[in-house]
N, C-alpha and C. Protein backbone atom coordinates (compact mmCIF):
# COMPACT_ATOMS: atom_id res chain seq x y z
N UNK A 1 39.48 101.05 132.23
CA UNK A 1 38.45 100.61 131.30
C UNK A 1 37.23 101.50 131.48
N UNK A 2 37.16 101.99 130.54
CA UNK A 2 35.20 102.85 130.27
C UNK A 2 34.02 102.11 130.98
N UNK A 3 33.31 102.63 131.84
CA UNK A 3 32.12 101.91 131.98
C UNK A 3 30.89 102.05 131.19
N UNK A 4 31.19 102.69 130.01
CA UNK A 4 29.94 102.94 129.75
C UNK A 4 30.22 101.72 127.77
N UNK A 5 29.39 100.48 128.01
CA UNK A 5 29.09 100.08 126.24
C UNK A 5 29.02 101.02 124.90
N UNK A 6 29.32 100.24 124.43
CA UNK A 6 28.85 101.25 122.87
C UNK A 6 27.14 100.98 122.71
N UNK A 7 26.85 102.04 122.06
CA UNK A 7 25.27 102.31 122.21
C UNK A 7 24.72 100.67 121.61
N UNK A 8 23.38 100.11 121.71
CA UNK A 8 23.07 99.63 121.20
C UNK A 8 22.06 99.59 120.49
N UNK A 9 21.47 98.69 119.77
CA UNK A 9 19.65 99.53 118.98
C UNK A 9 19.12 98.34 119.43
N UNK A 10 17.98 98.67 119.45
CA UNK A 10 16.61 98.42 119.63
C UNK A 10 15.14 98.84 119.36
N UNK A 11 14.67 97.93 118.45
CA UNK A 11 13.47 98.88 117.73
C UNK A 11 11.74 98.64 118.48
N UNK A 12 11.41 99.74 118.80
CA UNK A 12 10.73 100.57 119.59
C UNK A 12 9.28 99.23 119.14
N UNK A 13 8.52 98.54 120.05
CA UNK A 13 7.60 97.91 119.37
C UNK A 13 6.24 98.71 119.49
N UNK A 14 6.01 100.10 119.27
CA UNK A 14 5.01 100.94 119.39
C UNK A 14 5.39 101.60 117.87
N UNK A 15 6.68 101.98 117.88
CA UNK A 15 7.00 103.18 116.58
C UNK A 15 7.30 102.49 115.71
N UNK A 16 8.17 101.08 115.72
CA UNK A 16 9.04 100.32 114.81
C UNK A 16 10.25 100.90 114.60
N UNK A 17 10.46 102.08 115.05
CA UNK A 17 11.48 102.42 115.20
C UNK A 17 12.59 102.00 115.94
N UNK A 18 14.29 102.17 115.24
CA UNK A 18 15.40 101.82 116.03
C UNK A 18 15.38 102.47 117.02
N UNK A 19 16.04 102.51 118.43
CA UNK A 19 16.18 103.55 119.07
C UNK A 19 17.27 103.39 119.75
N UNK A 20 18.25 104.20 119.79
CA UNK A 20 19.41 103.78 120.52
C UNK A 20 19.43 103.71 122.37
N UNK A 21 20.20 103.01 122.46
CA UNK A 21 20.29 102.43 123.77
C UNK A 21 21.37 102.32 124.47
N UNK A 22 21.85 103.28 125.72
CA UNK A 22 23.02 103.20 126.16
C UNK A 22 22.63 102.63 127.43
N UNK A 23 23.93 102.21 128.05
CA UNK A 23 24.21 101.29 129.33
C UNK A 23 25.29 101.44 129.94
N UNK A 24 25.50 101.10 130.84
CA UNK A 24 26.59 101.13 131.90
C UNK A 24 26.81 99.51 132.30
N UNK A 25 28.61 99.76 131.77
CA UNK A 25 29.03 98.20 132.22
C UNK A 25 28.36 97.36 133.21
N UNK A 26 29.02 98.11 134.31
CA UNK A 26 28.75 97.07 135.82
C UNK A 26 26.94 97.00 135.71
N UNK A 27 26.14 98.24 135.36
CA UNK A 27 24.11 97.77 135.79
C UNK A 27 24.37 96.64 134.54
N UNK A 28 24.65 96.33 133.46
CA UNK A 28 24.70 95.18 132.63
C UNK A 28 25.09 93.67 132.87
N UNK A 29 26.45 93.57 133.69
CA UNK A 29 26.67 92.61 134.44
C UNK A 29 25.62 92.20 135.19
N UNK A 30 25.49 93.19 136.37
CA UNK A 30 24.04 92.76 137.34
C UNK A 30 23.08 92.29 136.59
N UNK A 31 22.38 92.89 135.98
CA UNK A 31 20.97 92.37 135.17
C UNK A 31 21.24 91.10 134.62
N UNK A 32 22.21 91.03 133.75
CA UNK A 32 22.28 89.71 133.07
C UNK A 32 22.71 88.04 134.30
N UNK A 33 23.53 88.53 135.00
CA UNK A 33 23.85 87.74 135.99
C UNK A 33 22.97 87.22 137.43
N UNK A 34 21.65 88.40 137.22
CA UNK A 34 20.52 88.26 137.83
C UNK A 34 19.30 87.91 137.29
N UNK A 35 19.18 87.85 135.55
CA UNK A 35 18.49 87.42 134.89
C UNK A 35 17.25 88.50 135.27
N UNK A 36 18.08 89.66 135.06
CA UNK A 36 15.70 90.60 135.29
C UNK A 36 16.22 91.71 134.21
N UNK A 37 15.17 92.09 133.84
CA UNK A 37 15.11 92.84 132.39
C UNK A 37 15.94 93.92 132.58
N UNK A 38 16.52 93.99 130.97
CA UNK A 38 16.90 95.22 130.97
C UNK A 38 16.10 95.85 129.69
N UNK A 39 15.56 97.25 130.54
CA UNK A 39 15.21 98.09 129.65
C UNK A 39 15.63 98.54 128.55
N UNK A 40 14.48 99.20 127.94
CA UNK A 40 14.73 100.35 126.49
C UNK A 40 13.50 101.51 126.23
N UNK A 41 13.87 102.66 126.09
CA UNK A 41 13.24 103.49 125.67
C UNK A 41 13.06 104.00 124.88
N UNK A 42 11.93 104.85 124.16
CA UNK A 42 11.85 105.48 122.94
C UNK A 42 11.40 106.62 122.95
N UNK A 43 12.52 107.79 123.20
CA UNK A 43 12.10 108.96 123.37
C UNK A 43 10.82 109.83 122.06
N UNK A 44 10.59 108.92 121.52
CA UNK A 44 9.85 109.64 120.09
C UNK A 44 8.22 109.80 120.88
N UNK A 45 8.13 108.26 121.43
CA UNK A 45 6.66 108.16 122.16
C UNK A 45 6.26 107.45 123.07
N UNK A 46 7.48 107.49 123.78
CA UNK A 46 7.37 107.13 125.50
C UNK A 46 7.20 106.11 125.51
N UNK A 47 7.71 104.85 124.82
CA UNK A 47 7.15 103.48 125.14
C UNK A 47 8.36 102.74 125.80
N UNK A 48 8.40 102.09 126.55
CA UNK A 48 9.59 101.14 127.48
C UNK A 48 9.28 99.64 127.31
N UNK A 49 10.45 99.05 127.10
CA UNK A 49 10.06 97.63 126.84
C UNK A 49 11.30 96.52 127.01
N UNK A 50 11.23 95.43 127.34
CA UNK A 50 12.45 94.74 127.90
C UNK A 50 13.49 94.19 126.75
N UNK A 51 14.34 94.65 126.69
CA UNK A 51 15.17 93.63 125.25
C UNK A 51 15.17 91.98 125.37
N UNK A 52 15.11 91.91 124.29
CA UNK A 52 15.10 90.83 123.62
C UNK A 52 16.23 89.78 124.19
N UNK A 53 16.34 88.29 124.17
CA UNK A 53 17.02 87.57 124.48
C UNK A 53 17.92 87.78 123.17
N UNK A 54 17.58 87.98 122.48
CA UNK A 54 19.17 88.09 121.11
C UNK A 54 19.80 89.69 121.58
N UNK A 55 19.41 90.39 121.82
CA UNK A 55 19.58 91.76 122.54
C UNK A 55 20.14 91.78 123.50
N UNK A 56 19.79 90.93 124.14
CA UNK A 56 20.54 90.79 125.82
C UNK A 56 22.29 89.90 125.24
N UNK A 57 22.02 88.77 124.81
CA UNK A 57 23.35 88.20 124.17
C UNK A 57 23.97 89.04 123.48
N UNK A 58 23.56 90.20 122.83
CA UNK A 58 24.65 91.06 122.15
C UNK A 58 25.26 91.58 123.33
N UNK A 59 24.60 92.09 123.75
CA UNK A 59 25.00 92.83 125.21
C UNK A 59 26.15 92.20 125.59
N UNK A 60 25.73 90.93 126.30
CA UNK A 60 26.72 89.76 126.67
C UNK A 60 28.29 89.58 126.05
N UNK A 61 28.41 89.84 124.71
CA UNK A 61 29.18 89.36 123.93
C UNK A 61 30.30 90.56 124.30
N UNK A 62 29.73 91.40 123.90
CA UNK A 62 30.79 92.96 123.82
C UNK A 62 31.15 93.01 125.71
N UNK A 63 30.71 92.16 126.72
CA UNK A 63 31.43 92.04 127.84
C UNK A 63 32.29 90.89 127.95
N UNK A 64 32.30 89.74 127.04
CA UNK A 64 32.76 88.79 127.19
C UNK A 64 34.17 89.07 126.39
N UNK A 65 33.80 89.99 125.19
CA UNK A 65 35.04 89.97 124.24
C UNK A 65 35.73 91.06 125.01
N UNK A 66 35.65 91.79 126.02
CA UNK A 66 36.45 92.45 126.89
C UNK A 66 36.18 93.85 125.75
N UNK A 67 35.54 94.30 125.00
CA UNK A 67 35.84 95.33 124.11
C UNK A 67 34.62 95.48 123.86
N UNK A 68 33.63 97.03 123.44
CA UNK A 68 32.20 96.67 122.88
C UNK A 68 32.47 96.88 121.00
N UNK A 69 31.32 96.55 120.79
CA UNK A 69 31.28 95.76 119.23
C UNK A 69 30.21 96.92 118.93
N UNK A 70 30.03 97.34 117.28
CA UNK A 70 29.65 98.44 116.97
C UNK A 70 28.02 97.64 116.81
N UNK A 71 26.79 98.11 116.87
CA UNK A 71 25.57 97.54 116.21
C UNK A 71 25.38 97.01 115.33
């Protein structure tokens, strides 16, 4: 099995911009199963910011369905 998710988006709350977002299986498990943020970045203008609880459950889902799910 791949460790790495299918990208996900997340829009930048400085640019409004989408910005894509990759991850690694197993740091995803940890975070969510430890409940502490997982990041996002926006290479356009450097802003970092924690996803969203509907963001984090997407996350969730594409580990639960054993397969990742497109955005």
């Amino acid at each position: 099995m791949q460790n790495e998710l299918d990208p996900a988006l997340s829009a930048c709350p400085n640019c409004r911009q989408e910005r894509v977002q990759c991850y690694e299986r197993d740091e995803v498990v940890e975070l969510l199963e430890t409940g502490a943020p997982i990041k996002a970045y926006c290479d356009q203008c450097g802003e970092e910011w924690d996803l969203s609880t509907e963001e984090r459950a997407e996350l969730s889902s594409q580990l639960t369905a054993g397969r990742p799910s497109r955005p």
